[in-house]
PDB file of N, CA and C in Angstrom:
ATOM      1  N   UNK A   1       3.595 -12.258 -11.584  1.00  0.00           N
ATOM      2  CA  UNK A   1       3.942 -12.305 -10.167  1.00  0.00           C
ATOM      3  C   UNK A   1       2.684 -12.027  -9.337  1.00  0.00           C
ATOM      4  N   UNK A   2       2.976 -12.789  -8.347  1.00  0.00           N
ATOM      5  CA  UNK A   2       1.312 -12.934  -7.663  1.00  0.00           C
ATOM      6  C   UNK A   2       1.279 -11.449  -6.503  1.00  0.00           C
ATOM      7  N   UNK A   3       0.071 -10.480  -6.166  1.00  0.00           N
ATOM      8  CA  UNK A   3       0.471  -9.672  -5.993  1.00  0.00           C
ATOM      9  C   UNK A   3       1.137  -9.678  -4.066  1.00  0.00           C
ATOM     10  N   UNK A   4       1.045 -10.794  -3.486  1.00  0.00           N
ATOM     11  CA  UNK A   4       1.951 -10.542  -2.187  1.00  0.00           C
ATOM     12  C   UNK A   4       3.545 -10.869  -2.452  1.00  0.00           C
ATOM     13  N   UNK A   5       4.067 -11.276  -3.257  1.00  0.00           N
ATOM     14  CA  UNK A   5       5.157 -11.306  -3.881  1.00  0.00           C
ATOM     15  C   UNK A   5       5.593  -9.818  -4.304  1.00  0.00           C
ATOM     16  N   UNK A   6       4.933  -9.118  -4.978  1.00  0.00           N
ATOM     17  CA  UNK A   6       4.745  -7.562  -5.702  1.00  0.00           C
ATOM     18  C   UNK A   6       4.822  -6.990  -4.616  1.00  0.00           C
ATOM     19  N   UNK A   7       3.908  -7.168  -3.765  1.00  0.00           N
ATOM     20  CA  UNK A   7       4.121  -6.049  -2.447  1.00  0.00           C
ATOM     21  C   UNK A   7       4.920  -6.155  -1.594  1.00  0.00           C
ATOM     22  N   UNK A   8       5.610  -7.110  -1.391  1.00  0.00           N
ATOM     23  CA  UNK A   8       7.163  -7.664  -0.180  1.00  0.00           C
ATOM     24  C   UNK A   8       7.932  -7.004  -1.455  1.00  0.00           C
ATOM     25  N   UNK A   9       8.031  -6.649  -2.661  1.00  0.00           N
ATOM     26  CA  UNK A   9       9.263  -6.204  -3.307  1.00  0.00           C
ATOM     27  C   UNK A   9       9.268  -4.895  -2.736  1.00  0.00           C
ATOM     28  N   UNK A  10       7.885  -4.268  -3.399  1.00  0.00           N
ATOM     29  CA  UNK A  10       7.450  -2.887  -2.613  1.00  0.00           C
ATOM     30  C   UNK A  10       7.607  -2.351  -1.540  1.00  0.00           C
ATOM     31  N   UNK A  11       7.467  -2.899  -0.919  1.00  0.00           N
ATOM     32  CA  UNK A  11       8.080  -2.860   1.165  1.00  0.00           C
ATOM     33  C   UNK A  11       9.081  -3.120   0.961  1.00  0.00           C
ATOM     34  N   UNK A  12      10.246  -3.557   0.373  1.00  0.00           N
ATOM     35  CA  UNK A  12      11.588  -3.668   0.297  1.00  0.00           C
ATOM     36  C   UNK A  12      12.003  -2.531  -0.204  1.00  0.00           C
ATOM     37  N   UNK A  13      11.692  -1.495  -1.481  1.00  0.00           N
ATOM     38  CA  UNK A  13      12.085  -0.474  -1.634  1.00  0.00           C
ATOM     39  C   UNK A  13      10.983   0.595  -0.981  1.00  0.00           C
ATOM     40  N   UNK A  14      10.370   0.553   0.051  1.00  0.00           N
ATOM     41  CA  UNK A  14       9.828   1.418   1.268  1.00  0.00           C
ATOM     42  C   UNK A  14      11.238   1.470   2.213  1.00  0.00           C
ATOM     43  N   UNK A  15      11.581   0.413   2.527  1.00  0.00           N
ATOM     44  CA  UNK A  15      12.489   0.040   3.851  1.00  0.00           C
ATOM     45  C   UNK A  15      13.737   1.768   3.448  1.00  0.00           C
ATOM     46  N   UNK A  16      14.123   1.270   2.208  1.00  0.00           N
ATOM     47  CA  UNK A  16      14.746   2.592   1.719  1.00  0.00           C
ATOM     48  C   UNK A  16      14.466   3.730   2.165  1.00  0.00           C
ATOM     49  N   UNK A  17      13.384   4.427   2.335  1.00  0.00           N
ATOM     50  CA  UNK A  17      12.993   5.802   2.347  1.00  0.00           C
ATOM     51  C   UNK A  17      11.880   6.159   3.715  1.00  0.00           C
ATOM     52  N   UNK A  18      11.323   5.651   5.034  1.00  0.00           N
ATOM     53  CA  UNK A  18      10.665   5.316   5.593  1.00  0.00           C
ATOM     54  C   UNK A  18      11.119   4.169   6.649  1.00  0.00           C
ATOM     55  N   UNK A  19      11.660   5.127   7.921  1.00  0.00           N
ATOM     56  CA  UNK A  19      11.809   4.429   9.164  1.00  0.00           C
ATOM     57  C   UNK A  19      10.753   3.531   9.389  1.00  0.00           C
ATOM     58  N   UNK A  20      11.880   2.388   9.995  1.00  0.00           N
ATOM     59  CA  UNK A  20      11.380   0.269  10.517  1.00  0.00           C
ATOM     60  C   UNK A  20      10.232   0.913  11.082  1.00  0.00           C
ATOM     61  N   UNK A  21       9.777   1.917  12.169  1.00  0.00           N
ATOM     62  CA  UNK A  21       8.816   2.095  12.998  1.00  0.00           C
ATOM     63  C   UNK A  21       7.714   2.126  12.348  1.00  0.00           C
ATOM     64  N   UNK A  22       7.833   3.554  11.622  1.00  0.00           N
ATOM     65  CA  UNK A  22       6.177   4.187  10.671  1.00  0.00           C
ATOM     66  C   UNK A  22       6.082   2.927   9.809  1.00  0.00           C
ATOM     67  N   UNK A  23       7.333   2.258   9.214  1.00  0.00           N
ATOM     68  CA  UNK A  23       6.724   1.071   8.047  1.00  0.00           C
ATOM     69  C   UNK A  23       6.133   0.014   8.696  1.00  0.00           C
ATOM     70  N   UNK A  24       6.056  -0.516   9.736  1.00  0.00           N
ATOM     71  CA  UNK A  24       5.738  -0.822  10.610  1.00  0.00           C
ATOM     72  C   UNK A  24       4.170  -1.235  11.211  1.00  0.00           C
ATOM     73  N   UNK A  25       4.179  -0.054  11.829  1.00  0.00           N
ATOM     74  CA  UNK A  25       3.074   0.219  12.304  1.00  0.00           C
ATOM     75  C   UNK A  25       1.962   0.755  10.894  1.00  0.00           C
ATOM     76  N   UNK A  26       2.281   1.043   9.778  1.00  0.00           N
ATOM     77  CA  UNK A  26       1.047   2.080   8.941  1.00  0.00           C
ATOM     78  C   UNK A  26       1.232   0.745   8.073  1.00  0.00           C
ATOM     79  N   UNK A  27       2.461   0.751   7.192  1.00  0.00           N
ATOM     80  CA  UNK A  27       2.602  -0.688   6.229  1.00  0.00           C
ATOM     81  C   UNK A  27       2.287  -2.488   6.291  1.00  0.00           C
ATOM     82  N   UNK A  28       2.713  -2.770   7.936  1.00  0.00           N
ATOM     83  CA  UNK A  28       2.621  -4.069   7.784  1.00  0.00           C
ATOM     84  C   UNK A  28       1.319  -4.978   7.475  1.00  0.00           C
ATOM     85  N   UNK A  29       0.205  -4.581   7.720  1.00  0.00           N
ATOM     86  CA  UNK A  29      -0.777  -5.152   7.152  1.00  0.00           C
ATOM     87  C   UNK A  29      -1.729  -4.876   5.886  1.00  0.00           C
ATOM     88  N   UNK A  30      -1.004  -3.819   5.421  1.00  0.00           N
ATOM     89  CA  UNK A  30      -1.392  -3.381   4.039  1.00  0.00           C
ATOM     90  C   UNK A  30      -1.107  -4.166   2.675  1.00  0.00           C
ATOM     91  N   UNK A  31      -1.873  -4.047   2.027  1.00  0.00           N
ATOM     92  CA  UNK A  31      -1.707  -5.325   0.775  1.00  0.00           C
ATOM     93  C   UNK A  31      -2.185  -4.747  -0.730  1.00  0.00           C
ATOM     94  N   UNK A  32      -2.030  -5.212  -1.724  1.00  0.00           N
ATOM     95  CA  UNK A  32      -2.272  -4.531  -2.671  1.00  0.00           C
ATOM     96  C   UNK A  32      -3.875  -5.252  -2.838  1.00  0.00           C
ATOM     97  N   UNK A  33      -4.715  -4.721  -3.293  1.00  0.00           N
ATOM     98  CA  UNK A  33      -6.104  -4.765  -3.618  1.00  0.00           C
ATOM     99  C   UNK A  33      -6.124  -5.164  -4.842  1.00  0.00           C
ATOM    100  N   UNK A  34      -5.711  -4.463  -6.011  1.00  0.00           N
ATOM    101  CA  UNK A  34      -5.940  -4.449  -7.823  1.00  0.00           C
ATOM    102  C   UNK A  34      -4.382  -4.054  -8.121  1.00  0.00           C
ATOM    103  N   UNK A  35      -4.729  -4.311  -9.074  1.00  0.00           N
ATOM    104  CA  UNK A  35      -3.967  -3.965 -10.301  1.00  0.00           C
ATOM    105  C   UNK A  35      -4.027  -3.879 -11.681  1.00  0.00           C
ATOM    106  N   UNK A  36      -4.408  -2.769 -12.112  1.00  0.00           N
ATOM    107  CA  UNK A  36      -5.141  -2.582 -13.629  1.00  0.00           C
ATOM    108  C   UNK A  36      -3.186  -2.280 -14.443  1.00  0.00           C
ATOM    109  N   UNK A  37      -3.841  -2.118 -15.738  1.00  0.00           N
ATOM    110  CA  UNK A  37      -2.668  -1.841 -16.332  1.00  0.00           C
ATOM    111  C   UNK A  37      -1.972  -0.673 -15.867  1.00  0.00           C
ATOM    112  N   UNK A  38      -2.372   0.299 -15.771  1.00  0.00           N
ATOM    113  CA  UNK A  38      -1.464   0.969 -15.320  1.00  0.00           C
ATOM    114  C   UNK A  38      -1.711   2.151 -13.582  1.00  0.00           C
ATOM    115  N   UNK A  39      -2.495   1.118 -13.064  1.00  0.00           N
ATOM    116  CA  UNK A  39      -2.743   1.634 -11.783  1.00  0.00           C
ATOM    117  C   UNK A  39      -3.016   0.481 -10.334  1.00  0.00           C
ATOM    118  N   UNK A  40      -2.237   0.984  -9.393  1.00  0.00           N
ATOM    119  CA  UNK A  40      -2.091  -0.215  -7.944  1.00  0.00           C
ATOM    120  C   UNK A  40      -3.058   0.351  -7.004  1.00  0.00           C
ATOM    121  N   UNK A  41      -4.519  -0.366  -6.746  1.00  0.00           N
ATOM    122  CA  UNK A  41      -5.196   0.242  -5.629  1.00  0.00           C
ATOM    123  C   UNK A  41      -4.518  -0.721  -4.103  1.00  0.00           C
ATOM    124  N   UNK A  42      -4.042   0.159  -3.434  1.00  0.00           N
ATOM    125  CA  UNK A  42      -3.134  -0.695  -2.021  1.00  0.00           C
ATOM    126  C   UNK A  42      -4.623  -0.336  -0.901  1.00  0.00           C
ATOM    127  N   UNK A  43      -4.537  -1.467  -0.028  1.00  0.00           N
ATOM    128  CA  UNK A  43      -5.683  -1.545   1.057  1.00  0.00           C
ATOM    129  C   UNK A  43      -4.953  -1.487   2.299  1.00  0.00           C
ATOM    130  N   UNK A  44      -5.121  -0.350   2.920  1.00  0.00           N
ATOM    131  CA  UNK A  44      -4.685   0.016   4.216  1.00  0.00           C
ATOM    132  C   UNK A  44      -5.793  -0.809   5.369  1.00  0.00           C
ATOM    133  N   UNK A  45      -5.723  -1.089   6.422  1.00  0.00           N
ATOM    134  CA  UNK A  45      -6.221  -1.250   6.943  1.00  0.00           C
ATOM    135  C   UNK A  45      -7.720  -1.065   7.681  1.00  0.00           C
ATOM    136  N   UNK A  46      -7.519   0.304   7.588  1.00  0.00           N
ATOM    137  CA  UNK A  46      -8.834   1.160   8.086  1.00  0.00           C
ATOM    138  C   UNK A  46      -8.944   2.457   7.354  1.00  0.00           C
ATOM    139  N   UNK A  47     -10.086   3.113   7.358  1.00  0.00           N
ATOM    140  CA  UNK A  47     -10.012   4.384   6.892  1.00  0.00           C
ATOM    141  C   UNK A  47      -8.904   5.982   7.635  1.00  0.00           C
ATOM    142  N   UNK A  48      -8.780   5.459   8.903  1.00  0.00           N
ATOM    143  CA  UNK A  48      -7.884   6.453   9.405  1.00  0.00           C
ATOM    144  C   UNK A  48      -6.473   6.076   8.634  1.00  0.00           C
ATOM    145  N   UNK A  49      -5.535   5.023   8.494  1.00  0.00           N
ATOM    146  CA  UNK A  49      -4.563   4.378   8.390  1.00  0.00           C
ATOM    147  C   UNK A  49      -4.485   4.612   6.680  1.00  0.00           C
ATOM    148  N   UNK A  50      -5.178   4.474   6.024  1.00  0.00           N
ATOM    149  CA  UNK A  50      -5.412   5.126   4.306  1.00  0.00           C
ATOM    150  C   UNK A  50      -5.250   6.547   4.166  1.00  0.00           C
ATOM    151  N   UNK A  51      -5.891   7.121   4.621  1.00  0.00           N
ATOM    152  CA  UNK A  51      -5.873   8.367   5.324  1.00  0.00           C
ATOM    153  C   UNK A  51      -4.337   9.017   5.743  1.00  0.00           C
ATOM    154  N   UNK A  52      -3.792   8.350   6.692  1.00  0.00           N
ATOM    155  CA  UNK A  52      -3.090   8.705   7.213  1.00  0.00           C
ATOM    156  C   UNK A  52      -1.412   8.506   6.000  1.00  0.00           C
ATOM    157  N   UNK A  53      -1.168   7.383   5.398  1.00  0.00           N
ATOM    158  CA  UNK A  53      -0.930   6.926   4.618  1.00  0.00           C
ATOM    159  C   UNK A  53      -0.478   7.930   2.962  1.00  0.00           C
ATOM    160  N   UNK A  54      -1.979   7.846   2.797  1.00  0.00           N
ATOM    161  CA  UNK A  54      -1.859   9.095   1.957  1.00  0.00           C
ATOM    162  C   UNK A  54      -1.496  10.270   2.361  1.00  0.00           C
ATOM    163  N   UNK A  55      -1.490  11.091   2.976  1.00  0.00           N
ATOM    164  CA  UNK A  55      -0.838  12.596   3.647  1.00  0.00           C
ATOM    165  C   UNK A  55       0.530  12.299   3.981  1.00  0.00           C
ATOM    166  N   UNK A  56       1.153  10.979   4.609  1.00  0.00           N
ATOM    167  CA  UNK A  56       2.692  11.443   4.775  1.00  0.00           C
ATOM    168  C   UNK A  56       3.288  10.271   3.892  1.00  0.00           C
ATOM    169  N   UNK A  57       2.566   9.104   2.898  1.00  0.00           N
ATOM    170  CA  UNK A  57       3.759   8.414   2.747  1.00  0.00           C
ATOM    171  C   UNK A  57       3.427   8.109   0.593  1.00  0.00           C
ATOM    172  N   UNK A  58       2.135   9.036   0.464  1.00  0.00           N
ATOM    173  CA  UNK A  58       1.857   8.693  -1.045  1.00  0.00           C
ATOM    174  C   UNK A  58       2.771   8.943  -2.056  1.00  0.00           C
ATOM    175  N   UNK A  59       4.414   9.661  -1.986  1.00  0.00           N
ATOM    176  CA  UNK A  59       5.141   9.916  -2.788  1.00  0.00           C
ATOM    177  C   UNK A  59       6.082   8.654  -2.563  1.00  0.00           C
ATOM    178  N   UNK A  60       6.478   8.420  -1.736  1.00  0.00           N
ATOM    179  CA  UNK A  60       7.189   7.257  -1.209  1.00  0.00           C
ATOM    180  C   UNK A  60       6.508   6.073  -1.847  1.00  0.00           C
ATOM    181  N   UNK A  61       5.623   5.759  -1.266  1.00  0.00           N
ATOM    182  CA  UNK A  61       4.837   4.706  -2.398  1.00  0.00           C
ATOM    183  C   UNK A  61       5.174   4.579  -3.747  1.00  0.00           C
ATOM    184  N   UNK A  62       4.611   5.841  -4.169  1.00  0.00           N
ATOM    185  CA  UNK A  62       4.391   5.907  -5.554  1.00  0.00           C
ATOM    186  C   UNK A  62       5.806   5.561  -6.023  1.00  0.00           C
ATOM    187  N   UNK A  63       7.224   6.281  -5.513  1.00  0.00           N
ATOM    188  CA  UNK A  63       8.614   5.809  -5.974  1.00  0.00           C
ATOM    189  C   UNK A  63       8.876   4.373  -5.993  1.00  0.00           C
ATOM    190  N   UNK A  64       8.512   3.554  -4.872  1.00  0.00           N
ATOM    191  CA  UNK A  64       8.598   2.135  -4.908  1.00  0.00           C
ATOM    192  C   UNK A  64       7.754   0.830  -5.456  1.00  0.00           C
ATOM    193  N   UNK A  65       6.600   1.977  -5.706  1.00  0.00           N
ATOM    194  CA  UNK A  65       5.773   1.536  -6.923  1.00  0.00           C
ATOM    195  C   UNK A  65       6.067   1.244  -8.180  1.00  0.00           C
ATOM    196  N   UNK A  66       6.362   2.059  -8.791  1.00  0.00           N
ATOM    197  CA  UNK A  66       7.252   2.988  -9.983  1.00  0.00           C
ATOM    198  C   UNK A  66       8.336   1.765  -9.824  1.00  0.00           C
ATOM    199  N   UNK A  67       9.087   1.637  -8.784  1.00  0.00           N
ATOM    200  CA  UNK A  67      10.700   1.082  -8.900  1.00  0.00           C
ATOM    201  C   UNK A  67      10.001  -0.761  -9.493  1.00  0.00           C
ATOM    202  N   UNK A  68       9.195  -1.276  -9.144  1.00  0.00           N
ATOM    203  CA  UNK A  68       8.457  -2.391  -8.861  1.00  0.00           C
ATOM    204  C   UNK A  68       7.898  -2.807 -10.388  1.00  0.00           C
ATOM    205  N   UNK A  69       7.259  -1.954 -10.632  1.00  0.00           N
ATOM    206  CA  UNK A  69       6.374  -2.032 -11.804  1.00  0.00           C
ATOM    207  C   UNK A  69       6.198  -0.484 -12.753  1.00  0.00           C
ATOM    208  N   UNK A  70       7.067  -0.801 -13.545  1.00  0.00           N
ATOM    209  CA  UNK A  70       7.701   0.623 -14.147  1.00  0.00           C
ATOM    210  C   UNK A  70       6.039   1.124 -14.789  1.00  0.00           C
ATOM    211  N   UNK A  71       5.121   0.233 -14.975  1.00  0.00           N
ATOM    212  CA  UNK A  71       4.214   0.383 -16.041  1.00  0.00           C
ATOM    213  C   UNK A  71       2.975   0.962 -14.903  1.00  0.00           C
ATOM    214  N   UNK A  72       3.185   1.239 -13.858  1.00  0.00           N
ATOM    215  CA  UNK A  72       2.534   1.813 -12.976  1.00  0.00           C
ATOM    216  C   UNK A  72       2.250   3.121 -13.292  1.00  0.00           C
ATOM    217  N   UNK A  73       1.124   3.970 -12.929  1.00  0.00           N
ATOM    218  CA  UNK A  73       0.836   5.433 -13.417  1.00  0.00           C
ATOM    219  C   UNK A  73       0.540   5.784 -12.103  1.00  0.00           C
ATOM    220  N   UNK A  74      -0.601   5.255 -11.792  1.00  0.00           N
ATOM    221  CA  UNK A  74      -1.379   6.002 -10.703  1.00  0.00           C
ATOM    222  C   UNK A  74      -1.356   4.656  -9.285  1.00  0.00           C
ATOM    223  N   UNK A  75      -1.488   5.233  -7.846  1.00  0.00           N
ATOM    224  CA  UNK A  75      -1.226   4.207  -7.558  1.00  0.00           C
ATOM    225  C   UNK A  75      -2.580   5.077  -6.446  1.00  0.00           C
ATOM    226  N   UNK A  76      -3.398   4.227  -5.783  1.00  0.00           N
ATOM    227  CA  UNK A  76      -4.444   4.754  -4.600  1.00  0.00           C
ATOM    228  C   UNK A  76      -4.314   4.285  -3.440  1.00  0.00           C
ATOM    229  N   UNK A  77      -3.956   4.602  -2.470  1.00  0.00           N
ATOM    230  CA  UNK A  77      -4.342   4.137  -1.002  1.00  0.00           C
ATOM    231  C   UNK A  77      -5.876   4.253  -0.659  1.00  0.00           C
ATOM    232  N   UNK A  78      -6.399   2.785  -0.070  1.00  0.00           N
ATOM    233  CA  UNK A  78      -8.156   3.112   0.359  1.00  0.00           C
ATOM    234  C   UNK A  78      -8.019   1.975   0.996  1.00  0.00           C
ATOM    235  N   UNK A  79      -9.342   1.825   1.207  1.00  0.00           N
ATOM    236  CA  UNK A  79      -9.429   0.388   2.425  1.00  0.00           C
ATOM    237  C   UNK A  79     -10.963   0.000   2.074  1.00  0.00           C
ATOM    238  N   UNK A  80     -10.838  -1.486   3.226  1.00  0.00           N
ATOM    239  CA  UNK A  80     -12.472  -2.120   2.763  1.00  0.00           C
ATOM    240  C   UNK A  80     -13.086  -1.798   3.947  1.00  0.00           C
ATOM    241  N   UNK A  81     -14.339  -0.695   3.312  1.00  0.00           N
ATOM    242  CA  UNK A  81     -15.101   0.077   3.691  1.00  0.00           C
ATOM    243  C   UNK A  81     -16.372  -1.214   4.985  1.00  0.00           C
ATOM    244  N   UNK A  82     -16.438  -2.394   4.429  1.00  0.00           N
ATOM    245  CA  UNK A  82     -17.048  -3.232   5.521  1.00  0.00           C
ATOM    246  C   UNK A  82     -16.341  -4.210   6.118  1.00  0.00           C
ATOM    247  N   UNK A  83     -14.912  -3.348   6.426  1.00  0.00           N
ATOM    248  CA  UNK A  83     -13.685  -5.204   7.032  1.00  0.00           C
ATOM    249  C   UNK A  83     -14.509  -5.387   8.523  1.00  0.00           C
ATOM    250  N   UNK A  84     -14.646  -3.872   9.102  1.00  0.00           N
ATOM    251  CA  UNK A  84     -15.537  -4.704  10.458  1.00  0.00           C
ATOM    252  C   UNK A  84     -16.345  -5.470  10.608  1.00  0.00           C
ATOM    253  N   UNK A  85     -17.247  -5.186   9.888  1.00  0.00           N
ATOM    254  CA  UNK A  85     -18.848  -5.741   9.548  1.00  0.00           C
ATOM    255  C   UNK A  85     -18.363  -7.148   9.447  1.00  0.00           C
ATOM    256  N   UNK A  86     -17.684  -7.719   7.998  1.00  0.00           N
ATOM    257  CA  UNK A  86     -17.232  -8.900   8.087  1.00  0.00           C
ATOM    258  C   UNK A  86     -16.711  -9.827   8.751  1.00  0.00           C
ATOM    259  N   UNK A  87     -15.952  -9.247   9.683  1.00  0.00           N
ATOM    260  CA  UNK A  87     -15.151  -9.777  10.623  1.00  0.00           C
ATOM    261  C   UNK A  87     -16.094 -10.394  11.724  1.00  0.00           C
ATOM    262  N   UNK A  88     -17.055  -9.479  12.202  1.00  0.00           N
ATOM    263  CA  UNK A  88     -18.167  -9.909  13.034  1.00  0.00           C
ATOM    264  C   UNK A  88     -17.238  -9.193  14.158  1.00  0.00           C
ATOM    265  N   UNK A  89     -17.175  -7.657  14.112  1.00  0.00           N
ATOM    266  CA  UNK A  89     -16.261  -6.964  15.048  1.00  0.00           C
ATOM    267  C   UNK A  89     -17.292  -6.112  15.640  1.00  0.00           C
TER     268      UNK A  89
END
């Protein structure tokens, strides 16, 4: 399964546990980065939003992670450290 397929399942068991608003605003442009055998690096947007991410929503994740891909262990919230740069922002 290709991983934006993987992550709309994932945001489907978020919707569960995590008000439309916060999923919203912190989740909707977040995407999964990797996927090793048994670990999901997810790309938040920015470093505040990874950040932010991790402190109120990394257990939540990790459950709908887990629900998604049982073979999941570890899962990381981070972001790309030059999306501005690239962008030409």
């Amino acid at each position: 399964m290709e991983n934006d397929a993987l992550w709309q399942e994932v945001m489907e068991e978020l919707k569960l546990s995590i008000e439309p608003n916060a999923l919203k605003t912190w989740f909707k442009h977040a995407r999964i980065h990797r996927i090793d055998k048994s670990e999901m690096v997810i790309y938040a947007t920015n470093e505040f939003a990874a950040d932010w991410m991790r402190k109120h929503f990394l257990q939540d994740v990790k459950s709908a992670v887990k629900k998604v891909l049982p073979t999941i262990d570890k899962v990381k919230i981070s972001y790309e450290e030059n999306s501005q740069e690239q962008k030409g922002v």
